[in-house]
C-alpha atoms as a PDB file:
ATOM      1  CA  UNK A   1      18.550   3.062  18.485  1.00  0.00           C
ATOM      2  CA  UNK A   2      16.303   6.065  18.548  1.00  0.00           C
ATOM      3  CA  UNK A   3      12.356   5.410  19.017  1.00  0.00           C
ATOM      4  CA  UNK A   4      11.932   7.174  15.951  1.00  0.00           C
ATOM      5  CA  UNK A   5      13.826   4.765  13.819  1.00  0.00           C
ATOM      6  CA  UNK A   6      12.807   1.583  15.551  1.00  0.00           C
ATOM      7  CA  UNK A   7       9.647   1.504  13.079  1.00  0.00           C
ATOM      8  CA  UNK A   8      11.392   2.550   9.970  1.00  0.00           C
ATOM      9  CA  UNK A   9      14.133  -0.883  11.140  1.00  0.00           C
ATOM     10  CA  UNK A  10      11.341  -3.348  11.478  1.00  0.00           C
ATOM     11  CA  UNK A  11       9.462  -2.073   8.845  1.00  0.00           C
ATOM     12  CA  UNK A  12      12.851  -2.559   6.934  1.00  0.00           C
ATOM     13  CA  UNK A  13      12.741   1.047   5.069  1.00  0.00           C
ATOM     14  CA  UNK A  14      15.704   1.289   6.591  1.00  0.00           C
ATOM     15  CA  UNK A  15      17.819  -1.205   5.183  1.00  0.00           C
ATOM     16  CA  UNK A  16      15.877  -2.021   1.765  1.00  0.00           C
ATOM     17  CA  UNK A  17      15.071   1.501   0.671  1.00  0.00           C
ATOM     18  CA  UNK A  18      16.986   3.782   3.157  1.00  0.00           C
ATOM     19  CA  UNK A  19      20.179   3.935   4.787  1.00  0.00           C
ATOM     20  CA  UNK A  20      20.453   4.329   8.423  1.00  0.00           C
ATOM     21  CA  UNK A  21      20.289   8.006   9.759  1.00  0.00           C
ATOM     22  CA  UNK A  22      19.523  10.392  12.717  1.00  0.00           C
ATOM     23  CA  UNK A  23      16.295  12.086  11.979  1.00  0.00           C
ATOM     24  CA  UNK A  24      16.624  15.590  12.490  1.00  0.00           C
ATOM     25  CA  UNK A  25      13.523  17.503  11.339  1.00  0.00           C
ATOM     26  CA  UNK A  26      10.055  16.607  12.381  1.00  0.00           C
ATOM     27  CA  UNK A  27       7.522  16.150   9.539  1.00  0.00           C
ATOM     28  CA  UNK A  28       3.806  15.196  10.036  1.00  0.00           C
ATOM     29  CA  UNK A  29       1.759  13.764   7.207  1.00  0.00           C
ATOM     30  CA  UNK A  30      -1.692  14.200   7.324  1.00  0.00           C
ATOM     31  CA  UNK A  31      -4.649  13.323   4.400  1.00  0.00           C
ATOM     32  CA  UNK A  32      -8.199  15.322   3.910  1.00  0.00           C
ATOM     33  CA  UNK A  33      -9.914  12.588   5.985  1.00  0.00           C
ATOM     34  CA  UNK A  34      -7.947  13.618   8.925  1.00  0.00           C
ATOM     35  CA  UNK A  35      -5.838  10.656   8.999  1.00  0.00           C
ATOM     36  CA  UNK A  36      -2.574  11.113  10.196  1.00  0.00           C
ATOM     37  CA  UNK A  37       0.196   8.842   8.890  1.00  0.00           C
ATOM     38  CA  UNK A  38       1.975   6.985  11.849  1.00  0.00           C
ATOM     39  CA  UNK A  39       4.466   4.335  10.969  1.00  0.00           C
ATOM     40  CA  UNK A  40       3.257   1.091   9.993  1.00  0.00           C
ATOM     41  CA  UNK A  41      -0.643   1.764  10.560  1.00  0.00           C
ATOM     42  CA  UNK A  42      -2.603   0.534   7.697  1.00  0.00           C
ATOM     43  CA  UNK A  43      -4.776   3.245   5.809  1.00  0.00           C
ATOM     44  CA  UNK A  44      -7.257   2.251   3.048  1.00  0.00           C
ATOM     45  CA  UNK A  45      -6.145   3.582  -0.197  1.00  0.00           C
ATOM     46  CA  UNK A  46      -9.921   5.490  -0.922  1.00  0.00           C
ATOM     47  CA  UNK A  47      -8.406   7.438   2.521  1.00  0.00           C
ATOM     48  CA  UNK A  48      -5.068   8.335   0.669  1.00  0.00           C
ATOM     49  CA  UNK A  49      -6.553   9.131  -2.857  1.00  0.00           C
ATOM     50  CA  UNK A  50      -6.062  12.939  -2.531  1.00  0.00           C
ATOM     51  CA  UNK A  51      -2.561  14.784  -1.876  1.00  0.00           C
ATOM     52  CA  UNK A  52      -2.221  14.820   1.565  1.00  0.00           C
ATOM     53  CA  UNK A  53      -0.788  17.985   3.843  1.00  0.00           C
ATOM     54  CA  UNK A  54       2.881  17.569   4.472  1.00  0.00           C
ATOM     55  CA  UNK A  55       3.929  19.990   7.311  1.00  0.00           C
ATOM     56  CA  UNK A  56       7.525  19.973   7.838  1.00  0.00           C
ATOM     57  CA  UNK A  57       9.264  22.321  10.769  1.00  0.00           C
ATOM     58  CA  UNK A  58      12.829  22.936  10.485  1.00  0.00           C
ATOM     59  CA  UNK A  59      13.780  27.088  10.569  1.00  0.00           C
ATOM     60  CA  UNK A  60      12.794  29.276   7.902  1.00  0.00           C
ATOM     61  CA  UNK A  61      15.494  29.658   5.574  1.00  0.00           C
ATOM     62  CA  UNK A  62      16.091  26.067   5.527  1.00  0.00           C
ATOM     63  CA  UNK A  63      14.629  23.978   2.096  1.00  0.00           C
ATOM     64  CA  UNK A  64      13.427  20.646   2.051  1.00  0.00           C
ATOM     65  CA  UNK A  65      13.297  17.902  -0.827  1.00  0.00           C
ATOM     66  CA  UNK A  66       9.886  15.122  -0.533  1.00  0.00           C
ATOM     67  CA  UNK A  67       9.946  11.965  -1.693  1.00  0.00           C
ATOM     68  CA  UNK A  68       7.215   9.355  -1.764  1.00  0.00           C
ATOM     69  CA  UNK A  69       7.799   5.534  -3.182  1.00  0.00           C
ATOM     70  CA  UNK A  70       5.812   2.222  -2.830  1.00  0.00           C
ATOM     71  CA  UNK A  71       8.881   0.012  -2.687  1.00  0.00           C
ATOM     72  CA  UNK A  72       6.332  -3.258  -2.674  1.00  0.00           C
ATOM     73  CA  UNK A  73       5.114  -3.275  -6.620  1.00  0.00           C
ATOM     74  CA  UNK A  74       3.735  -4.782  -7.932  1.00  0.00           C
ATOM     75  CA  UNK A  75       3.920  -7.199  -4.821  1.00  0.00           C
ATOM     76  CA  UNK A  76       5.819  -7.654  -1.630  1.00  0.00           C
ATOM     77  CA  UNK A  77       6.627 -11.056  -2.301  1.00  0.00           C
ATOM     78  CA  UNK A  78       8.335  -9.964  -5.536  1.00  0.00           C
ATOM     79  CA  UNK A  79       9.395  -6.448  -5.715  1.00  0.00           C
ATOM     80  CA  UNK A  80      10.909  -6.306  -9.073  1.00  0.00           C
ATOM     81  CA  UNK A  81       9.676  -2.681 -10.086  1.00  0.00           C
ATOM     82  CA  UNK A  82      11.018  -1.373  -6.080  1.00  0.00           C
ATOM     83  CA  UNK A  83      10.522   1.465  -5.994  1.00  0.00           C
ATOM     84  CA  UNK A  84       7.275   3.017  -7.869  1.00  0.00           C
ATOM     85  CA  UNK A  85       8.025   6.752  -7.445  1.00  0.00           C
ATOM     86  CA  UNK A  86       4.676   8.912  -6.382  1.00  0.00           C
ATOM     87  CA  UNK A  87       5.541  12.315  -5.597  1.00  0.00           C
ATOM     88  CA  UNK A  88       8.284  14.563  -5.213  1.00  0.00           C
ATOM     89  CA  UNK A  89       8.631  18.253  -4.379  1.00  0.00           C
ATOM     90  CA  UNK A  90      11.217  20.617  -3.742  1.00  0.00           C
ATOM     91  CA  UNK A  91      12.225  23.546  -2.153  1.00  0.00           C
ATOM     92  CA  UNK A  92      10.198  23.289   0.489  1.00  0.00           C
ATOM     93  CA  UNK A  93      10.545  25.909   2.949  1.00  0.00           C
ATOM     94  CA  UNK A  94      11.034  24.802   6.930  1.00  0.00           C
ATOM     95  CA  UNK A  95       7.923  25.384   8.923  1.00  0.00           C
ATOM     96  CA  UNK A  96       5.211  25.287   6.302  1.00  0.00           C
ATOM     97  CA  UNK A  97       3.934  22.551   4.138  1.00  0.00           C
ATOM     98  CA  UNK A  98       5.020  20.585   0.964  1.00  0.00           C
ATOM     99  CA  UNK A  99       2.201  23.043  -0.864  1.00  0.00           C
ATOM    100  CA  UNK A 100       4.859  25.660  -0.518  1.00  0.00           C
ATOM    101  CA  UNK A 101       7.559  24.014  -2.563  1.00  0.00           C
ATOM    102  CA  UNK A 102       7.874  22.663  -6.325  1.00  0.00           C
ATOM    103  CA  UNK A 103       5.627  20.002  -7.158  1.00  0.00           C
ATOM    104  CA  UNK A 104       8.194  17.983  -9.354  1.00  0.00           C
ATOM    105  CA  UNK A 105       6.632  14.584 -10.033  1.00  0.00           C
ATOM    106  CA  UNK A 106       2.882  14.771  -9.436  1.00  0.00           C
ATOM    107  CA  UNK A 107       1.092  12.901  -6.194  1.00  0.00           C
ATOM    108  CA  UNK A 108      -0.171   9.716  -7.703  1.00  0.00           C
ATOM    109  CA  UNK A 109      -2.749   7.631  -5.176  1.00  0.00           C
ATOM    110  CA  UNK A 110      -1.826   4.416  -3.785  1.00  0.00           C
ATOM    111  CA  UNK A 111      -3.713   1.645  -5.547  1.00  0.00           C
ATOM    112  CA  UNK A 112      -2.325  -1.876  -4.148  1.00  0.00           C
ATOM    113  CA  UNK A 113      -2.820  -4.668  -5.896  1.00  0.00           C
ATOM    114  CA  UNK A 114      -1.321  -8.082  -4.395  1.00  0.00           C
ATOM    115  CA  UNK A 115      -0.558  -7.899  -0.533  1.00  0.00           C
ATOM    116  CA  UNK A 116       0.378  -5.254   1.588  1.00  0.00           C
ATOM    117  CA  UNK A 117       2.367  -2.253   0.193  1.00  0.00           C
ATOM    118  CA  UNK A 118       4.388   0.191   2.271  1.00  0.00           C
ATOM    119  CA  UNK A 119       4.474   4.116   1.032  1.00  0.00           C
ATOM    120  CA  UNK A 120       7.429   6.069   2.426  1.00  0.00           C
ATOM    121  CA  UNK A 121       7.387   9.715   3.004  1.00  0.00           C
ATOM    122  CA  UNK A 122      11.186  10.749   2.575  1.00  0.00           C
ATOM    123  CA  UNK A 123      12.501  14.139   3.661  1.00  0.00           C
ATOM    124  CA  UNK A 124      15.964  15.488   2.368  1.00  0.00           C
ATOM    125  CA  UNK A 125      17.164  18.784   3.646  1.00  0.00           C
ATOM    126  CA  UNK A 126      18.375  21.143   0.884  1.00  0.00           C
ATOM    127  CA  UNK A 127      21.885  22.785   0.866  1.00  0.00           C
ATOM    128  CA  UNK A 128      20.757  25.424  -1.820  1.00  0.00           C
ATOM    129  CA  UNK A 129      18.083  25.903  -4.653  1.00  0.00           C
ATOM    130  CA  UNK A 130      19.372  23.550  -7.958  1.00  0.00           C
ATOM    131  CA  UNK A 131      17.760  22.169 -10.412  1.00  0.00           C
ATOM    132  CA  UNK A 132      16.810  18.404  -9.584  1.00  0.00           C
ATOM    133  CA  UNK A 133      17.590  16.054 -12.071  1.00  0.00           C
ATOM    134  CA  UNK A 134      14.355  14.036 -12.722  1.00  0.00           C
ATOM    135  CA  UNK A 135      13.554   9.894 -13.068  1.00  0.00           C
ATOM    136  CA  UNK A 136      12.416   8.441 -16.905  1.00  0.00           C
ATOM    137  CA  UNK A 137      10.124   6.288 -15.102  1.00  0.00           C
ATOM    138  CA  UNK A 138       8.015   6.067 -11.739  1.00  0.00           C
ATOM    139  CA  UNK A 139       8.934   2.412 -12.195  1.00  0.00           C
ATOM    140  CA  UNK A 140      12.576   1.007 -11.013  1.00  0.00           C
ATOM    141  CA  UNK A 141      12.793   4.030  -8.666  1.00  0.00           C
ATOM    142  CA  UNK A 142      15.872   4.620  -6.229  1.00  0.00           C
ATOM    143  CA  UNK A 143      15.201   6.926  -3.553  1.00  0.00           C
ATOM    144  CA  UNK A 144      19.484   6.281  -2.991  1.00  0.00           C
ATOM    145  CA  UNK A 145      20.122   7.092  -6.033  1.00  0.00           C
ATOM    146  CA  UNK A 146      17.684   9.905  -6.130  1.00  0.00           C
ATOM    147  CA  UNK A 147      19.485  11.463  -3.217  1.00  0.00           C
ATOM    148  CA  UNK A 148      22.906  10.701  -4.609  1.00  0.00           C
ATOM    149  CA  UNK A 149      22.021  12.075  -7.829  1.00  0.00           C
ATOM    150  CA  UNK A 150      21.074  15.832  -6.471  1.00  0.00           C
ATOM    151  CA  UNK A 151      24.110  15.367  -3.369  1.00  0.00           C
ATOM    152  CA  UNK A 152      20.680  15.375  -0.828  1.00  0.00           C
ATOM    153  CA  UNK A 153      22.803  12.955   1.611  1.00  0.00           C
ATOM    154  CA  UNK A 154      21.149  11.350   4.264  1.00  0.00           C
ATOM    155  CA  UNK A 155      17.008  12.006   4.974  1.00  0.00           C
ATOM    156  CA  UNK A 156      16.098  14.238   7.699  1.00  0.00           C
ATOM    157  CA  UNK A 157      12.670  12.381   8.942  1.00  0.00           C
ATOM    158  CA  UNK A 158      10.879   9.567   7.241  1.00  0.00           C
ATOM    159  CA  UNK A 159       7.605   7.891   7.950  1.00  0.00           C
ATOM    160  CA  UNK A 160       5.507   5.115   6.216  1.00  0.00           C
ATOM    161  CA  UNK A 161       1.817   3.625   5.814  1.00  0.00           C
ATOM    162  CA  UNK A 162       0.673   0.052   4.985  1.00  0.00           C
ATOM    163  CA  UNK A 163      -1.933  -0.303   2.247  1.00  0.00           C
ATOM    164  CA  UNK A 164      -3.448  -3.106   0.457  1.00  0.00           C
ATOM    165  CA  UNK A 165      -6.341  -3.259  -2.246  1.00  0.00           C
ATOM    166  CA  UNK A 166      -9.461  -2.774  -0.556  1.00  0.00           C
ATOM    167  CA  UNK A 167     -12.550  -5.268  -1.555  1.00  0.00           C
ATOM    168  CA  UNK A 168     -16.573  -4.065  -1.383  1.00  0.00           C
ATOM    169  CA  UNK A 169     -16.364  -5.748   2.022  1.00  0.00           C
ATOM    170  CA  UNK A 170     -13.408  -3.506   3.674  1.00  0.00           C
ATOM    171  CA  UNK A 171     -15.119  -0.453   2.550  1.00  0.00           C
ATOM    172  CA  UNK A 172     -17.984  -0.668   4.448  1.00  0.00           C
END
């Protein structure tokens, strides 16, 4: 099992979200407060509130298709609404950032309720430009079926943060 993936397997993105794949494509996360997402470090959401820079390499004329769910709502313990969708964008091209593609679905913050919530960064590489067909809902998300849907196949890279609701006390 690659190093890479060991994370994703205990985290169990892959296995409850994702299928098991061989990352190709490095991608690097990173939000305004300089905080880069590793997998399975816990940010505070008030660190994540703002879109953060999604640099994916890859060549040039290659185009890349971001996904981000919360696959714990509206708690881990009970994940009925798995997955809340909160971003996607498209045609990315390789070796710039997610700010170069199409913003599909809007970045929408992490706010956590009950427990801790992982948020997966998904990376699809693109065959072609097409249009992408689009969820109803944010709620009841499949990133799967997402990927089946617009014949993405199997991600590229993938990488997740913990987050839970933060109190007066962990804000200090």
């Amino acid at each position: 099992m690659s190093r890479v993936l060991e994370p994703l397997v205990v985290g169990k993105v892959i296995g409850e979200v994702l299928d098991d794949f061989n990352p190709t494509v490095k991608m690097m996360v990173t939000y305004s407060s300089n905080k880069q997402v590793f997998n399975g470090h816990e940010l505070f959401p008030s660190a994540v509130a703002a879109k953060p820079r999604v640099h994916v390499e890859g060549d040039l004329r290659s185009l890349f298709t971001l996904v981000m769910t919360d696959p714990d709502v509206p708690g881990p313990s009970d994940p009925y609404l798995r997955e809340h969708l909160h971003w996607i964008v498209t045609d990315i091209p390789g070796t710039t950032d997610a700010s170069f593609g199409k913003e599909l679905v809007s970045y929408e913050s992490p706010k956590p309720n009950i427990g801790i919530h992982r948020f997966i960064f998904v990376l699809f590489q693109q065959d072609r430009r097409y249009p992408v067909s689009l969820p109803s809902s944010r709620d009841r998300f499949s990133t799967r079926q997402f990927a089946e849907n617009n014949k993405l196949g199997l991600p590229v890279a993938a990488v997740y943060f913990n987050a839970q609701r933060e109190t007066a006390a962990r804000r200090r």
